[in-house]
C-alpha atoms as a PDB file:
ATOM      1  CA  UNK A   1      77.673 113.517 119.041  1.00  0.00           C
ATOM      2  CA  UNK A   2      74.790 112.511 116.818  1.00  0.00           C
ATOM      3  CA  UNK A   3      76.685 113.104 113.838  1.00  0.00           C
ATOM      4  CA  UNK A   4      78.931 110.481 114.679  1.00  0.00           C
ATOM      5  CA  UNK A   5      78.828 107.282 112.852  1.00  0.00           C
ATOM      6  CA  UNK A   6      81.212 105.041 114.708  1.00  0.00           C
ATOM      7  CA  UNK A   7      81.669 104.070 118.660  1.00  0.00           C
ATOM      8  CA  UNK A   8      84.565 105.749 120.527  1.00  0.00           C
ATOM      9  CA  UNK A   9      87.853 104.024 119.859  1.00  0.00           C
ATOM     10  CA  UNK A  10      89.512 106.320 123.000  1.00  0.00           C
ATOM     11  CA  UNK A  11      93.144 104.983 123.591  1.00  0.00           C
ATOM     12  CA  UNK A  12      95.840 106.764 125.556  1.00  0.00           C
ATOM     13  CA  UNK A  13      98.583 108.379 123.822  1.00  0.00           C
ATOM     14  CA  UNK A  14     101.676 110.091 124.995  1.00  0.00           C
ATOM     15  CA  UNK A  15     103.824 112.950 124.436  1.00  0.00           C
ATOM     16  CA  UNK A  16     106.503 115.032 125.306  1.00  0.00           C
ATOM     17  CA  UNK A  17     105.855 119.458 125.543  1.00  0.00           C
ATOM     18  CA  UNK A  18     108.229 120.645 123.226  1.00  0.00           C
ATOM     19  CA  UNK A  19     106.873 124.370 123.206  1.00  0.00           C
ATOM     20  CA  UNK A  20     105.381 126.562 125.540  1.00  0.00           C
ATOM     21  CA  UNK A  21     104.686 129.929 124.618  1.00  0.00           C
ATOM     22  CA  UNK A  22     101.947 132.304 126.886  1.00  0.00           C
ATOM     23  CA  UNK A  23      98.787 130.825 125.375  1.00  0.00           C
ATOM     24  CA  UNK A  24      99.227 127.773 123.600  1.00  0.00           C
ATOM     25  CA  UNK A  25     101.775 124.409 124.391  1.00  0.00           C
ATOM     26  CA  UNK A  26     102.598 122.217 121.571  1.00  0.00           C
ATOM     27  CA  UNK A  27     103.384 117.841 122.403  1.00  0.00           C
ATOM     28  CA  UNK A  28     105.219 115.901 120.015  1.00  0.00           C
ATOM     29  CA  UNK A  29     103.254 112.378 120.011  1.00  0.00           C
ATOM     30  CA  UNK A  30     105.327 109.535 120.621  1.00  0.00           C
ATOM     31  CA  UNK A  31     105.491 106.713 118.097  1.00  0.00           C
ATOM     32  CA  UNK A  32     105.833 109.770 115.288  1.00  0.00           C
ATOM     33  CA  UNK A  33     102.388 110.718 115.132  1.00  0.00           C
ATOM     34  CA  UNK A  34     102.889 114.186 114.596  1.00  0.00           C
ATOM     35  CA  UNK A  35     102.104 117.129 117.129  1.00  0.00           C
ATOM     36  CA  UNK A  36      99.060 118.475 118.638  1.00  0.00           C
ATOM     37  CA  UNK A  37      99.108 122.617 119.490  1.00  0.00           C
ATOM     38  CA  UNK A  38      96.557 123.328 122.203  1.00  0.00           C
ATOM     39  CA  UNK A  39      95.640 126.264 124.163  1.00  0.00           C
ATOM     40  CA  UNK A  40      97.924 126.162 127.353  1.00  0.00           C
ATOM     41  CA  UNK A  41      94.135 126.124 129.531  1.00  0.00           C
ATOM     42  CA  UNK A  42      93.167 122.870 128.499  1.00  0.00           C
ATOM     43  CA  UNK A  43      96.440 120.884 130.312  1.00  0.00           C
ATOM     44  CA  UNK A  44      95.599 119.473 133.801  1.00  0.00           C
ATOM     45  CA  UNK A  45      98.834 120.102 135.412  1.00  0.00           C
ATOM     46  CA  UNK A  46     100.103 119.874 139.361  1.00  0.00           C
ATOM     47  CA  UNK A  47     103.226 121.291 138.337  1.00  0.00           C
ATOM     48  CA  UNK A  48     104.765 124.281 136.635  1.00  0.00           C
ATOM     49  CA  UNK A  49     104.786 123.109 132.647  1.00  0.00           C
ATOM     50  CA  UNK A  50     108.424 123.105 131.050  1.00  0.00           C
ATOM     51  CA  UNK A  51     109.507 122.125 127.958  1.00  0.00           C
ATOM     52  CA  UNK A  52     110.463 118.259 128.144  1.00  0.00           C
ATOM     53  CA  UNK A  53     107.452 116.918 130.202  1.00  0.00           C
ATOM     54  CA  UNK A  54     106.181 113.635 129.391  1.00  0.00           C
ATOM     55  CA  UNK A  55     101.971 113.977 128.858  1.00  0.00           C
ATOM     56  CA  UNK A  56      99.488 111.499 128.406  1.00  0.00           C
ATOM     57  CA  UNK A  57      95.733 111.687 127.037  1.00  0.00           C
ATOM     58  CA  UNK A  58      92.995 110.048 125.509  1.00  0.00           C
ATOM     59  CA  UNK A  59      92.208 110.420 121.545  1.00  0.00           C
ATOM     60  CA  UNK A  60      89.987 109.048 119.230  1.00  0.00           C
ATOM     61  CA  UNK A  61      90.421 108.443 115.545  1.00  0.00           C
ATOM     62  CA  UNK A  62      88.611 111.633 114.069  1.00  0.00           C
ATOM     63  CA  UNK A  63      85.542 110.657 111.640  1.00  0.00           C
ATOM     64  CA  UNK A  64      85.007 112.783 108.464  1.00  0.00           C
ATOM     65  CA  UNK A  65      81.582 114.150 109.183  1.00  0.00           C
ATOM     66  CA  UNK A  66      79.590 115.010 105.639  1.00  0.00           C
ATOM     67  CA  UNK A  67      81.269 113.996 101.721  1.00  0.00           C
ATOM     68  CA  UNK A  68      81.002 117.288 100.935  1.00  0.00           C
ATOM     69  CA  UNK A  69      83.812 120.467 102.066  1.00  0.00           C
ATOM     70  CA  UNK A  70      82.160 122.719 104.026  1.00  0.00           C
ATOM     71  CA  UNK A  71      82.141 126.007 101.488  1.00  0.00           C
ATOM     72  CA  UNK A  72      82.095 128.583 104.846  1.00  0.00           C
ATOM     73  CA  UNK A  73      85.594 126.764 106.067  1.00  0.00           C
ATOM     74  CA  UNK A  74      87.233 126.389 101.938  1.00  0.00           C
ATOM     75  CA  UNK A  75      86.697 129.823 101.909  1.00  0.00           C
ATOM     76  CA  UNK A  76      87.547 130.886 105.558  1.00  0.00           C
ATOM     77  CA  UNK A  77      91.067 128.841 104.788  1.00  0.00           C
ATOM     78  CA  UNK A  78      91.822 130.324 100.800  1.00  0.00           C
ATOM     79  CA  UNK A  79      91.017 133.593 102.559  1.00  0.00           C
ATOM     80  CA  UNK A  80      93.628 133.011 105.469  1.00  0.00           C
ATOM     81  CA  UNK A  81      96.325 132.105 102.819  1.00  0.00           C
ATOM     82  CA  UNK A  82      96.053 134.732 100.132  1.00  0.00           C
ATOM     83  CA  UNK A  83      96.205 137.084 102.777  1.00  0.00           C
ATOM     84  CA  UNK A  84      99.477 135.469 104.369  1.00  0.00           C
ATOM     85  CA  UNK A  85     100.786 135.200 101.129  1.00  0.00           C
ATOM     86  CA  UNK A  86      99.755 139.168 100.791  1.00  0.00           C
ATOM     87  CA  UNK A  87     101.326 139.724 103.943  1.00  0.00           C
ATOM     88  CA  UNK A  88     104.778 137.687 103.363  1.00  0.00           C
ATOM     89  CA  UNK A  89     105.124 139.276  99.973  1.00  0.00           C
ATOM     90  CA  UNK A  90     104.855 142.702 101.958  1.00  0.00           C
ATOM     91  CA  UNK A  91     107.548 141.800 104.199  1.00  0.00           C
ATOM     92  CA  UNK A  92     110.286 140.163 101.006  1.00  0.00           C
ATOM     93  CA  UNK A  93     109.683 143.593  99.307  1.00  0.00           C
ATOM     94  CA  UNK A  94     110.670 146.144 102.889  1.00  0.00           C
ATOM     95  CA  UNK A  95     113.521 143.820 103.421  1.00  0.00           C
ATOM     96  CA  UNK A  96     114.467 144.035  99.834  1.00  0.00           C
ATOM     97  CA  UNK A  97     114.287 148.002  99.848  1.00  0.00           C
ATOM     98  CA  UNK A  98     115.641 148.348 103.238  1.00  0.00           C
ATOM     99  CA  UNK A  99     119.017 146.768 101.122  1.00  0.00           C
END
């Protein structure tokens, strides 16, 4: 929290659960704010979860920390997509010989 810069702007936002797979459930924001994919543990729920459920939360704006990219995370993420690129190129080429 010392990093921060600004005071919380916390306002409640809602959502419906448009996914639920074992680990993770993903909540389209309402007003078109996009979606938010979280790991299924971190929903407070009385209920079994279905697809369709209205949520609610609080959410700040998020606050760019430092002017500078953080090299560790540029390279963790150019890693990540050569190598699904790799792995996607792997997959074009069996289905292409398996025809």
């Amino acid at each position: 929290m010392d990093r921060l810069k600004y005071i919380s702007t916390e306002q409640m936002f809602e959502g419906i659960i448009v996914e639920l797979h074992d680990a993770s459930v993903t909540i389209d924001i309402k007003g078109r704010l996009g979606q938010l994919k979280i790991p299924r543990r971190m929903i407070i729920s009385e209920y079994d979860l279905a697809i369709g459920q209205e949520v609610g939360f609080l959410m700040t704006y998020p606050e760019v920390l430092e002017e500078e990219p953080n090299d560790h995370y540029v390279h963790a993420i150019k890693e990540h997509e050569r190598r699904r690129l790799e792995n996607q190129k792997k997959r074009e080429q069996t289905h292409r010989e398996e025809n």
